[in-house]
N, C-alpha and C. Protein backbone atom coordinates (compact mmCIF):
# COMPACT_ATOMS: atom_id res chain seq x y z
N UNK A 1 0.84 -1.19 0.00
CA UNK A 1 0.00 0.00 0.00
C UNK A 1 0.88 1.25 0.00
N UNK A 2 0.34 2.56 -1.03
CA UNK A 2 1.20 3.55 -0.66
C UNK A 2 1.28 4.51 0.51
N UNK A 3 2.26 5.30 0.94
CA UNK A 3 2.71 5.73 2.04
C UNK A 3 2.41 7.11 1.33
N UNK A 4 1.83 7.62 0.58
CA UNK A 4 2.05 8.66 0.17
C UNK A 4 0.43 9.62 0.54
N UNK A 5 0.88 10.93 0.96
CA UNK A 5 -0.79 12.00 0.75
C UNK A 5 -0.52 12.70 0.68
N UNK A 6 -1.39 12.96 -0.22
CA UNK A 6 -1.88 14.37 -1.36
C UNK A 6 -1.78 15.56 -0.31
N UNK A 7 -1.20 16.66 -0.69
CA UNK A 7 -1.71 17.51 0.57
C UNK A 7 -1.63 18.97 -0.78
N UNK A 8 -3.30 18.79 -1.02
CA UNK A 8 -3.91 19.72 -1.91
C UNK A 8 -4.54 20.86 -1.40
N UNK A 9 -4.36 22.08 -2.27
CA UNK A 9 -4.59 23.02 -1.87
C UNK A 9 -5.50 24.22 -3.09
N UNK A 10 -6.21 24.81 -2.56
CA UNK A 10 -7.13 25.36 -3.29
C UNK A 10 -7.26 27.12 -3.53
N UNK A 11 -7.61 27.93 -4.15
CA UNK A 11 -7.99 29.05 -4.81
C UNK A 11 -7.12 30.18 -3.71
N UNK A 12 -6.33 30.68 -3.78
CA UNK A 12 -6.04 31.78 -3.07
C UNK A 12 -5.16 31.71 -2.06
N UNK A 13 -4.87 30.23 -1.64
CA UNK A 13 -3.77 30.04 -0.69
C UNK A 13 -2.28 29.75 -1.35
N UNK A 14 -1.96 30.19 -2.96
CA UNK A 14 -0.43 30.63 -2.38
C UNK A 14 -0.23 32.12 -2.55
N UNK A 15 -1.89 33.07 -1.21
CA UNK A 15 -1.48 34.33 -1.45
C UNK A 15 -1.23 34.21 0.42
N UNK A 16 -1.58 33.14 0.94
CA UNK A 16 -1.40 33.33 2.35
C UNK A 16 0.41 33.91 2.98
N UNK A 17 0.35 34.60 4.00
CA UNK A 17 0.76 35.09 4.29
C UNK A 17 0.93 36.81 4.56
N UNK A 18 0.26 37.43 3.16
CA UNK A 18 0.19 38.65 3.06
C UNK A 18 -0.99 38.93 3.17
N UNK A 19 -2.29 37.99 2.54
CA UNK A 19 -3.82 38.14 2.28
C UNK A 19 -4.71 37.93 3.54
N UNK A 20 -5.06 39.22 4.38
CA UNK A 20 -5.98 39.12 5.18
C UNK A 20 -5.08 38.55 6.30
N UNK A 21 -4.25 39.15 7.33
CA UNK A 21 -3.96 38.71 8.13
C UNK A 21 -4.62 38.17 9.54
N UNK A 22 -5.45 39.03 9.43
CA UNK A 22 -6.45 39.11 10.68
C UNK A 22 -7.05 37.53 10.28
N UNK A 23 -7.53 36.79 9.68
CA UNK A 23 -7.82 35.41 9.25
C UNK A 23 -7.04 34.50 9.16
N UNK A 24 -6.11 34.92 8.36
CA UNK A 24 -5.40 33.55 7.77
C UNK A 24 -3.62 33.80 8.47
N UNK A 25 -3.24 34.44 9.53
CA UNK A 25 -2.11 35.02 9.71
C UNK A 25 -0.66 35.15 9.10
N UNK A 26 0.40 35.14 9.28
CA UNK A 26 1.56 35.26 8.51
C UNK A 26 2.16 34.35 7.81
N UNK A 27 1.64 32.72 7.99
CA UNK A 27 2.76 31.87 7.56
C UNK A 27 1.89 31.83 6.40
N UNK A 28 3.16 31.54 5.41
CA UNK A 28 2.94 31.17 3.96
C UNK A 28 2.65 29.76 3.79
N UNK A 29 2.34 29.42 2.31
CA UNK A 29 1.63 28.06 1.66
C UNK A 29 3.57 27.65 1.80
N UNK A 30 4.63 28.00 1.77
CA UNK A 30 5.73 27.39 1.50
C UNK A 30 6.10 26.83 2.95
N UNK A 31 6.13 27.80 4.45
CA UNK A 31 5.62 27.54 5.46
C UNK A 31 5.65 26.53 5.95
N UNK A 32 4.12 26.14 5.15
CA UNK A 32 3.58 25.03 5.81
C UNK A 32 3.58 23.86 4.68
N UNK A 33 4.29 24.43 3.45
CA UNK A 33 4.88 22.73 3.22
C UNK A 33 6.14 22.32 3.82
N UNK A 34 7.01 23.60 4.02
CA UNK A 34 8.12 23.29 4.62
C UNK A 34 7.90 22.28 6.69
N UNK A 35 6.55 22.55 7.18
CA UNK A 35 6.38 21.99 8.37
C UNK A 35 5.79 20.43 7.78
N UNK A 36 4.91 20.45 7.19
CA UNK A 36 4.71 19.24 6.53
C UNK A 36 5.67 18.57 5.88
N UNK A 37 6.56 18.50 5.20
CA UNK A 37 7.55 17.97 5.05
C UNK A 37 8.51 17.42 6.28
N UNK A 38 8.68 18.14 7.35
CA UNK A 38 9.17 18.42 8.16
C UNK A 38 8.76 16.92 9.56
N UNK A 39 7.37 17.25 9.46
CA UNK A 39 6.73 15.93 10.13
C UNK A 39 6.36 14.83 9.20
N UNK A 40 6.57 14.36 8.22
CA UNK A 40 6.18 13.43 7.42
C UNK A 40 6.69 12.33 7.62
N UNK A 41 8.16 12.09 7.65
CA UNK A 41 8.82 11.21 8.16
C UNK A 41 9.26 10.05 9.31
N UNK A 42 8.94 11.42 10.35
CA UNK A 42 8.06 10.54 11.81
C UNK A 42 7.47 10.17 11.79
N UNK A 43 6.08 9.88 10.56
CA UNK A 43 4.75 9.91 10.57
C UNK A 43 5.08 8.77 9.98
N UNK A 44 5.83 8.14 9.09
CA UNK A 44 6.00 7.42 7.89
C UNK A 44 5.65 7.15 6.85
N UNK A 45 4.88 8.41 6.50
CA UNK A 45 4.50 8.94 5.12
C UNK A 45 5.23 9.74 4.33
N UNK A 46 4.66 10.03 2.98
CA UNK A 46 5.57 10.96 2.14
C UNK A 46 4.27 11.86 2.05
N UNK A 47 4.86 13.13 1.68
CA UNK A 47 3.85 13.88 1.22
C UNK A 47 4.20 14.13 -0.80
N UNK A 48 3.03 14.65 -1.39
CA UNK A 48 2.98 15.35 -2.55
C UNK A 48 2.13 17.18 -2.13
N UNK A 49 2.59 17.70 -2.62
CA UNK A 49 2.28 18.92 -1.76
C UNK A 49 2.16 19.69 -3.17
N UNK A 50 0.30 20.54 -3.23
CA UNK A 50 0.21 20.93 -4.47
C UNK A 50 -0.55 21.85 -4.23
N UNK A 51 -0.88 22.87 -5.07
CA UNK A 51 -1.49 24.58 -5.03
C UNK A 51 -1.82 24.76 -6.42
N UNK A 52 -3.36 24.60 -6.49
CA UNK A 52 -4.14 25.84 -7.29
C UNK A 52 -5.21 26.62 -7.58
N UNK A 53 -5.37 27.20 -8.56
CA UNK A 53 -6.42 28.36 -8.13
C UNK A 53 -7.43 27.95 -9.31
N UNK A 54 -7.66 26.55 -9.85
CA UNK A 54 -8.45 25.90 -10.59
C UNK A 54 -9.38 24.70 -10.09
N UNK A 55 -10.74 24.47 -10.08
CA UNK A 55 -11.68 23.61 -9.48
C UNK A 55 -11.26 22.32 -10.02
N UNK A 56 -11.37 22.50 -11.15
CA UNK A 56 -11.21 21.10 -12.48
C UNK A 56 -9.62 20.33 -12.11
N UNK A 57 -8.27 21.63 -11.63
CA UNK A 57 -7.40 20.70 -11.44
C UNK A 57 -7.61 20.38 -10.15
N UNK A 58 -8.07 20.26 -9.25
CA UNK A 58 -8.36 19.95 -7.78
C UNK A 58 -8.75 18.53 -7.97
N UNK A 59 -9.79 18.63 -8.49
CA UNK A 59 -10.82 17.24 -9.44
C UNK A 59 -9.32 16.16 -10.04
N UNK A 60 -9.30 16.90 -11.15
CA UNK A 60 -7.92 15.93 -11.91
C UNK A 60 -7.47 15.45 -10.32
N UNK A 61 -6.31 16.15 -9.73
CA UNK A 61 -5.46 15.55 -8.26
C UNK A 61 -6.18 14.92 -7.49
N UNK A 62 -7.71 14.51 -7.09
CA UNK A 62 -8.17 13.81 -6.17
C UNK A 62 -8.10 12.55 -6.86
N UNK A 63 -8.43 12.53 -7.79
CA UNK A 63 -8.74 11.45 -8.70
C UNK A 63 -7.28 10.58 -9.25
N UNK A 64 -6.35 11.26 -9.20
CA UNK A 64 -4.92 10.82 -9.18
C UNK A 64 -4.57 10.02 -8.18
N UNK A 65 -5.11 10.89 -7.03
CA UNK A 65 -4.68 10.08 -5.80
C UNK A 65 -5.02 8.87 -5.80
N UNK A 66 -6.54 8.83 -5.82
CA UNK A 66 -7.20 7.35 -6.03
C UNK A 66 -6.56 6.68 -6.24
N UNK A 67 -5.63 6.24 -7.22
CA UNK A 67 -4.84 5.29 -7.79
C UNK A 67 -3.32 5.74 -7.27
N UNK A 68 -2.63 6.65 -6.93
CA UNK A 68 -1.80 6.92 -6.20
C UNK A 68 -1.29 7.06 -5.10
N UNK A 69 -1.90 7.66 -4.19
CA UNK A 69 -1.71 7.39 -2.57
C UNK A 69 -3.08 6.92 -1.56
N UNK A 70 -2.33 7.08 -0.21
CA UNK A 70 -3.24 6.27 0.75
C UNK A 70 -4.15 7.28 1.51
N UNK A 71 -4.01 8.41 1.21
CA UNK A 71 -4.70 9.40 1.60
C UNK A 71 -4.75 11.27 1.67
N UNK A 72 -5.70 12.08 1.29
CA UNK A 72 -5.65 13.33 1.12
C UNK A 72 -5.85 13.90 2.22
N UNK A 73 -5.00 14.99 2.50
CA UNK A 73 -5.45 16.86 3.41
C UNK A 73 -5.58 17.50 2.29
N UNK A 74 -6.86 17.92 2.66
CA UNK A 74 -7.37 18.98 1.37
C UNK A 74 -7.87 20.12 2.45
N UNK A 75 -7.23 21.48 1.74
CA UNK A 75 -7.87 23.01 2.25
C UNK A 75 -8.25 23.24 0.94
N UNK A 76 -9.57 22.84 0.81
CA UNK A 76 -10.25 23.43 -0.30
C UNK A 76 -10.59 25.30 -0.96
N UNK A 77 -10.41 25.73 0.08
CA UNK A 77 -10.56 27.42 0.41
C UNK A 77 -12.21 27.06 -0.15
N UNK A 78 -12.11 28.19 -0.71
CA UNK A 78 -13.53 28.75 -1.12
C UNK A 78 -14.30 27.31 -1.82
N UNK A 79 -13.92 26.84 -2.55
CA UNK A 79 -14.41 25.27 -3.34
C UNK A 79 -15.20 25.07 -2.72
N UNK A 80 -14.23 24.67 -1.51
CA UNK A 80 -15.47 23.88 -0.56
C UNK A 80 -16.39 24.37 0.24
N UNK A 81 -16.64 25.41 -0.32
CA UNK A 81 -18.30 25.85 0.17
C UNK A 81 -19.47 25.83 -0.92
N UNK A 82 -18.62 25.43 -2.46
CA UNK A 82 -19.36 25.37 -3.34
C UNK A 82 -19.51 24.23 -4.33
N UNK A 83 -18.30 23.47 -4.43
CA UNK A 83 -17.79 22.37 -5.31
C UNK A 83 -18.21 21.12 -4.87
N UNK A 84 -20.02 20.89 -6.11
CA UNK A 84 -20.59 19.40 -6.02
C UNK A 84 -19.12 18.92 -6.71
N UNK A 85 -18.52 19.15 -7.52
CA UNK A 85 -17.74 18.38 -8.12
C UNK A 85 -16.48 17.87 -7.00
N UNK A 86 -16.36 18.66 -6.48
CA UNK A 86 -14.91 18.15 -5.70
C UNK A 86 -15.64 16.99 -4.40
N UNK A 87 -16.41 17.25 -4.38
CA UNK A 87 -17.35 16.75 -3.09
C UNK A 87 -17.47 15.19 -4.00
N UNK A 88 -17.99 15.14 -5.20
CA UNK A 88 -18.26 13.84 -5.80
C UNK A 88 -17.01 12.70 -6.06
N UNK A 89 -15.85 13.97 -6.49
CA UNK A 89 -14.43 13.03 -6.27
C UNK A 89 -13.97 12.19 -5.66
N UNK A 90 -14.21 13.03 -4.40
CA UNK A 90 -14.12 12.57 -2.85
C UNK A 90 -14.97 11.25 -2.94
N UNK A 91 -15.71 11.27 -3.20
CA UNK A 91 -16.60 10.06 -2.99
C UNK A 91 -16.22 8.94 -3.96
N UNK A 92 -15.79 9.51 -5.08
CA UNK A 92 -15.41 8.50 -5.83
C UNK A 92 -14.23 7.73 -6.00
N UNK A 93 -13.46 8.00 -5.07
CA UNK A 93 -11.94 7.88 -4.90
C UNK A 93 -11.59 6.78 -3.66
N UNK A 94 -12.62 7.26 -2.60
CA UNK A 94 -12.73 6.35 -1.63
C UNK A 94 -11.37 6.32 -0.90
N UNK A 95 -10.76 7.23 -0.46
CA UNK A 95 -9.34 7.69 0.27
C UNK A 95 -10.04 8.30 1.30
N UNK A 96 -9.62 8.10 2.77
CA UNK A 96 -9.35 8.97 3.67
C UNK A 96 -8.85 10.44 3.56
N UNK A 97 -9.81 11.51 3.34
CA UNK A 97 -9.51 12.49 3.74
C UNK A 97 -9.61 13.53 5.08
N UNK A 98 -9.08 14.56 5.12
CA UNK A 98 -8.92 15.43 6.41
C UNK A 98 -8.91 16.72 5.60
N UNK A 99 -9.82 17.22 5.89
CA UNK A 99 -10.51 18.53 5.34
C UNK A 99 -9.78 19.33 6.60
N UNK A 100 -8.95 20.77 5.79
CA UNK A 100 -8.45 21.31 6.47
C UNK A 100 -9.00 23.32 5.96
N UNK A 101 -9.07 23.80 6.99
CA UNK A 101 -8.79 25.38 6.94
C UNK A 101 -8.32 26.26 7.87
N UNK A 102 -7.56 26.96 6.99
CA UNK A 102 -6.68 28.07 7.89
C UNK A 102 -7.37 28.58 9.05
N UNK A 103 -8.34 28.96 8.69
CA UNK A 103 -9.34 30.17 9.91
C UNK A 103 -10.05 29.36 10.08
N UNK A 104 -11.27 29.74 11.19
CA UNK A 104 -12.01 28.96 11.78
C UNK A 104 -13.56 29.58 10.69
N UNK A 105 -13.89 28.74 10.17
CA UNK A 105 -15.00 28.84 9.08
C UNK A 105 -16.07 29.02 9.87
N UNK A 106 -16.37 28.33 10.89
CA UNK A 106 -17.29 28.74 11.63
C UNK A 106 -17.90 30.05 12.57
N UNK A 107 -16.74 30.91 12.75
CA UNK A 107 -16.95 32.40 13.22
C UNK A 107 -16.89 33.16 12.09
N UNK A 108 -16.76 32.70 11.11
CA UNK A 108 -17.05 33.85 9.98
C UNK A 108 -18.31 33.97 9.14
N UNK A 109 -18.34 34.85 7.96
CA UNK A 109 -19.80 35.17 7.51
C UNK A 109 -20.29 33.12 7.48
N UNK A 110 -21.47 33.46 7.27
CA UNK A 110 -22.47 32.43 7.79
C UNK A 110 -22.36 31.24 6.62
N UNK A 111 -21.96 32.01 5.06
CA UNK A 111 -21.49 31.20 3.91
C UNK A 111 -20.56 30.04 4.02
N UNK A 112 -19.71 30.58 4.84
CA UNK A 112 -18.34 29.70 5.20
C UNK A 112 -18.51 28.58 6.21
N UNK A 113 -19.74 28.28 6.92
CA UNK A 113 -20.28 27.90 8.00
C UNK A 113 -20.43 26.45 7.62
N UNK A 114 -20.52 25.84 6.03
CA UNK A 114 -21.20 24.77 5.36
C UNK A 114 -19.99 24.87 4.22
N UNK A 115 -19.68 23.11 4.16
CA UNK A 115 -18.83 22.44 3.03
C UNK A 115 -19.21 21.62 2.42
N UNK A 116 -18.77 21.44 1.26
CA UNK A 116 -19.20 20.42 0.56
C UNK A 116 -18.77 19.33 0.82
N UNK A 117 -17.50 19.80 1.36
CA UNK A 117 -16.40 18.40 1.29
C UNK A 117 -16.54 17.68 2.75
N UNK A 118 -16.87 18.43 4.06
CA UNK A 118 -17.32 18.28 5.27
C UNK A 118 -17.72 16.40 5.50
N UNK A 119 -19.36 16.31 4.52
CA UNK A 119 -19.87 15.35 4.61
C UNK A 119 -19.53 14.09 3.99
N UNK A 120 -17.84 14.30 3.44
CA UNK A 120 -17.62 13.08 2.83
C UNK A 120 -16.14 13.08 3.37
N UNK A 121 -15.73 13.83 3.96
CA UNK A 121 -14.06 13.84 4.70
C UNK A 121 -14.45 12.86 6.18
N UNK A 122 -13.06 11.97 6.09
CA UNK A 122 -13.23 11.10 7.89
C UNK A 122 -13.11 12.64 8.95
N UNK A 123 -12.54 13.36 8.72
CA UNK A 123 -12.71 14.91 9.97
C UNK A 123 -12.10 15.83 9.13
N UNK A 124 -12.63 17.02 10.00
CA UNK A 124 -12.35 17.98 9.71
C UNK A 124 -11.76 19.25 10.44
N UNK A 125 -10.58 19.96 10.41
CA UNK A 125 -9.76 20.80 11.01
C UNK A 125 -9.16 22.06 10.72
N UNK A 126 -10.30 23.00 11.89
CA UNK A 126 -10.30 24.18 11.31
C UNK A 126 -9.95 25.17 12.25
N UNK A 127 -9.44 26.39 11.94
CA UNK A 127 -9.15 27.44 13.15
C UNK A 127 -7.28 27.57 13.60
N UNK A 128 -6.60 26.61 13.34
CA UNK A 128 -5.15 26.28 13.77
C UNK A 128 -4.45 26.86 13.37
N UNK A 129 -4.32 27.70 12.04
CA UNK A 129 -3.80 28.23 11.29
C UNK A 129 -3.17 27.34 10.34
N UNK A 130 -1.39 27.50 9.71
CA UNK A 130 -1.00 26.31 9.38
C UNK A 130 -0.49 25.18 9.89
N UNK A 131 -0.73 25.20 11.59
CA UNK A 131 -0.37 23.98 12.23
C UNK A 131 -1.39 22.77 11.67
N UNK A 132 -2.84 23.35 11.63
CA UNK A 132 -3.74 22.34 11.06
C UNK A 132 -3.55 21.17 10.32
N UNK A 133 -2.71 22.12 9.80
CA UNK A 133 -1.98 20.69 8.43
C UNK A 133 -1.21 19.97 9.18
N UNK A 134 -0.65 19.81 9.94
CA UNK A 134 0.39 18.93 10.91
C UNK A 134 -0.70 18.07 11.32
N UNK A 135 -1.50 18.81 12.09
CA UNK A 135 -2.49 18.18 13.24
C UNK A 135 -3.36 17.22 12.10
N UNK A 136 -3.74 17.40 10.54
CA UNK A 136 -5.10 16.30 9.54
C UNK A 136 -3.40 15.81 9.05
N UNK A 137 -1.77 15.56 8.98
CA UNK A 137 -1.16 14.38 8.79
C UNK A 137 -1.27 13.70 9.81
N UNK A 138 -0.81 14.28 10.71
CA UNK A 138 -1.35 13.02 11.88
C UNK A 138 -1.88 12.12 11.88
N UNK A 139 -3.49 12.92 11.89
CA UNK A 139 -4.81 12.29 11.77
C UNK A 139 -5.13 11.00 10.13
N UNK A 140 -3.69 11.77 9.55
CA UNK A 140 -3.97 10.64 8.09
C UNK A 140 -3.29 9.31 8.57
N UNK A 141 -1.67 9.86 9.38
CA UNK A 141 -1.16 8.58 9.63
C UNK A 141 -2.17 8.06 10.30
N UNK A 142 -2.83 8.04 11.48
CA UNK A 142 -2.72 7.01 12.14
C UNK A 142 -4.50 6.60 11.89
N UNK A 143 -5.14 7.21 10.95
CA UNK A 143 -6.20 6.10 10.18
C UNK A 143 -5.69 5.47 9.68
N UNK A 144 -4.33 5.60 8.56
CA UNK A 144 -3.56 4.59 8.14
C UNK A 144 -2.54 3.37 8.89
N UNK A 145 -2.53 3.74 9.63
CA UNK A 145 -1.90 2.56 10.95
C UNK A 145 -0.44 3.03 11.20
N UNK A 146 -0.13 4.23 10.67
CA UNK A 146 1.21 4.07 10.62
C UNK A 146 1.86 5.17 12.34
């Protein structure tokens, strides 16, 4: 089985760091691949670590995974308050995911409150900033046993 997860990323986060501090605070998308990378190894996983500001390639990479690794962290950003499609991936792929966001979606406007991806991710982890992503590998290793 592979050791490998996706750790995908969606619309606007490789502006983090500068964009909206009061939300999303200072660390960058490089950051927090550089901390993810960082814990992967203890974990005994590999990561693939990817950023874009397209729905359809989000789609393409879940669907990669399927047949490529043992499990996704996805920060969908905005998508996932809107994307039947990314939501159907998910389902069709049948990988353990860990739905991740920077800010806490839930104290903000009421839009952000509801995901698509929510009801088909094993959990979801929000509010941490980019530690989050540390805290859904974790949570990937050790659904994966490792």
């Amino acid at each position: 089985m592979s050791n490998i997860v996706y750790v995908l990323n969606g619309p606007n986060l490789n502006m983090l760091g500068g964009r909206e501090p009061g939300h999303y605070g200072t660390t960058t998308l490089d950051d927090i691949h550089s901390a993810c990378a960082k814990v992967a190894p203890e974990l005994g996983v590999e990561i693939d670590f990817r950023q874009t500001n397209h729905e359809g390639e989000l789609v393409d990479w879940i669907q990669e995974a399927g047949s490529a690794a043992a499990g996704i962290v996805l920060n969908p950003a905005a998508y996932g308050h809107t994307s039947i499609a990314i939501h159907d991936a998910i389902r069709a792929v049948k990988l353990p995911v860990i739905e991740v966001h920077v800010s806490n979606i839930y104290a903000r406007e009421e839009f952000r409150r509801h995901t698509m991806v929510s009801s088909v991710a094993k959990g979801v982890i929000c509010g941490f900033g980019g530690h989050g992503y540390v805290l859904a590998l974790r949570a990937i290793a050790q659904i994966l046993g490792k």
